[in-house]
Protein backbone atom coordinates (compact mmCIF):
# COMPACT_ATOMS: atom_id res chain seq x y z
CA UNK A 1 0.00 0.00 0.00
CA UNK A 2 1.62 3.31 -1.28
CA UNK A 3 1.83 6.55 1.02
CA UNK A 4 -0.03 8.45 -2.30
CA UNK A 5 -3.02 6.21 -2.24
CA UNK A 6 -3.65 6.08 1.50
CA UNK A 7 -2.79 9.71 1.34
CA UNK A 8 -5.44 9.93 -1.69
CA UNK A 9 -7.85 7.84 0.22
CA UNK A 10 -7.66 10.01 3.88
CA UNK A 11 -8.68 12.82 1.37
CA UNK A 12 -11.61 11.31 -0.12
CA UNK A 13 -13.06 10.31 3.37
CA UNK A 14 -12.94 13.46 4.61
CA UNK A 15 -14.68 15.09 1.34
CA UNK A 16 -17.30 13.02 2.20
CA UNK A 17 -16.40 9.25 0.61
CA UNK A 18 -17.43 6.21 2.30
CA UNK A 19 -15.51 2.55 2.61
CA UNK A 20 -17.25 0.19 0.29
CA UNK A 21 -18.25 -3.49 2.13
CA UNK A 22 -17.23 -5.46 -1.19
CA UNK A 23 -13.03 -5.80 -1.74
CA UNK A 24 -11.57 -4.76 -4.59
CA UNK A 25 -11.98 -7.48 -7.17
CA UNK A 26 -8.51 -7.48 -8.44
CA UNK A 27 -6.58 -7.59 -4.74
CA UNK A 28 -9.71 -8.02 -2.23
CA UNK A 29 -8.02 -4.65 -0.61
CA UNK A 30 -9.97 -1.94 0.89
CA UNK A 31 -12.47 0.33 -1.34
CA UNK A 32 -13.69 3.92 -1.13
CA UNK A 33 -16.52 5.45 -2.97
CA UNK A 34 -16.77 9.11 -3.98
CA UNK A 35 -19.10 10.33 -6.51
CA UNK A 36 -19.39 6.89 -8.32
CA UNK A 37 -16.00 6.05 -8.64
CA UNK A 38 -14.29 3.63 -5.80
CA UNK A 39 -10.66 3.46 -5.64
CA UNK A 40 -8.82 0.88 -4.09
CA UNK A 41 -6.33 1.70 -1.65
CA UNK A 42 -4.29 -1.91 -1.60
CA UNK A 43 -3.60 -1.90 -5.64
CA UNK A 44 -5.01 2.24 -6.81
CA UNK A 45 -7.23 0.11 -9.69
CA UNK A 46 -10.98 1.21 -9.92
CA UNK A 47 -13.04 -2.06 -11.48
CA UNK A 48 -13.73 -1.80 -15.21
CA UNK A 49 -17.26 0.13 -16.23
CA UNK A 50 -19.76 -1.72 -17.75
CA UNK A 51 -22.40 -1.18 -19.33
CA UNK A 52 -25.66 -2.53 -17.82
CA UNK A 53 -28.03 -3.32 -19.73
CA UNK A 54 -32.02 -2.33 -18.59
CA UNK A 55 -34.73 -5.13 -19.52
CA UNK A 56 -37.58 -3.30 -21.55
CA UNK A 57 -40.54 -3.57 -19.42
CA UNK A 58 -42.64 -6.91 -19.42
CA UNK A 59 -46.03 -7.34 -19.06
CA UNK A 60 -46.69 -9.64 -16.66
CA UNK A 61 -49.68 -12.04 -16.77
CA UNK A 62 -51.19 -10.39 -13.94
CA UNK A 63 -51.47 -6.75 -16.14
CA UNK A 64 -52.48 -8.40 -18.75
CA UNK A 65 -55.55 -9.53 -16.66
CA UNK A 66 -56.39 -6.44 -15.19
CA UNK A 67 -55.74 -4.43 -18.84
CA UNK A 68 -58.43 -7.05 -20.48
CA UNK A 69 -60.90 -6.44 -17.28
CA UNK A 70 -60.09 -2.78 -17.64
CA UNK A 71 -61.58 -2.83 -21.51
CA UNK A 72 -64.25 -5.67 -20.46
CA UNK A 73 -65.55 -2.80 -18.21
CA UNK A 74 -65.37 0.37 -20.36
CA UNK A 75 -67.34 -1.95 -22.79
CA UNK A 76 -69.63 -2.65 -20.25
CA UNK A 77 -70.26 1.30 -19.02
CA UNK A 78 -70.50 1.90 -23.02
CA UNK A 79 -73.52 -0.90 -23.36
CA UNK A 80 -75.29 0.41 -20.27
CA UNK A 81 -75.04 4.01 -21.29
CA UNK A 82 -77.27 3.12 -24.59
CA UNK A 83 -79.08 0.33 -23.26
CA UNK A 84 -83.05 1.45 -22.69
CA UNK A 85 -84.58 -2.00 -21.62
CA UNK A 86 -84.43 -2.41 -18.09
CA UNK A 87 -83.88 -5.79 -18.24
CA UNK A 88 -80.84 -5.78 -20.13
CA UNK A 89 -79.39 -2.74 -17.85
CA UNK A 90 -79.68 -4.82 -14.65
CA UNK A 91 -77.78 -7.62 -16.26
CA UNK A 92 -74.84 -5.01 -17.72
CA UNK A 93 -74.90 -3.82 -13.74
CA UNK A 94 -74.34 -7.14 -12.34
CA UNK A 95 -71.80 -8.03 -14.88
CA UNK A 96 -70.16 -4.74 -14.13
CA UNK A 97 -70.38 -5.23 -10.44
CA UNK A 98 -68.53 -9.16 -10.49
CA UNK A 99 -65.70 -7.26 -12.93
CA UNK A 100 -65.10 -4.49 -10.14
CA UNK A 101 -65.56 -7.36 -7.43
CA UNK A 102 -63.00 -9.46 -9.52
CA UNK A 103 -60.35 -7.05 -10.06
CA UNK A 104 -60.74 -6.17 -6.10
CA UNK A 105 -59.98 -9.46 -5.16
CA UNK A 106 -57.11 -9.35 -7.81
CA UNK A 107 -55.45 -6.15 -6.19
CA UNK A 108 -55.29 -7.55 -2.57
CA UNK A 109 -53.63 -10.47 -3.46
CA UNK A 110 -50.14 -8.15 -4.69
């Protein structure tokens, strides 16, 4: 361990930098991390950046259940608004009511 580094380290901490809990991969020495970059104080080497790559966002199958209830009850609201038999608008309620009951149910179990 060289005089410059711990020297260069000392400095860092007290600018605010913080010892890292994971070694340095290349001699397992001691790490600190200022603004993103962690130097090692054993060997001076900072670990190679790479680039990390972000998964586009997946639907899951759960979404994809509440999207299709989500339509299945604007379709719904749509059909009641212009049904005029009575009838038929107590059914579209009911049907409404077991969607909204249904995705409920759905929500509480995340």
């Amino acid at each position: 361990m060289s005089k410059d580094l711990t020297k260069k380290a000392a400095e860092m901490l007290l600018k605010g930098a913080t010892l890292l809990s994971e070694p340095c991969p290349y001699c397992s020495g001691v790490r600190v991390m200022k603004e993103g970059h962690a130097l090692c104080i054993n060997c001076g080497r900072e670990p190679e950046k790479k680039e990390i790559q972000v998964e586009a966002f997946q639907i899951t199958e759960q979404t994809e259940i509440d999207i299709t209830l989500g339509k299945k009850l604007s379709e719904l609201s749509k059909e009641l608004e212009k049904e005029t038999n009575h009838e038929k608008q107590q059914q579209i309620l009911r049907s409404i009511n077991l969607l909204i009951e249904t995705m409920e149910k759905l929500k509480s179990k995340q």
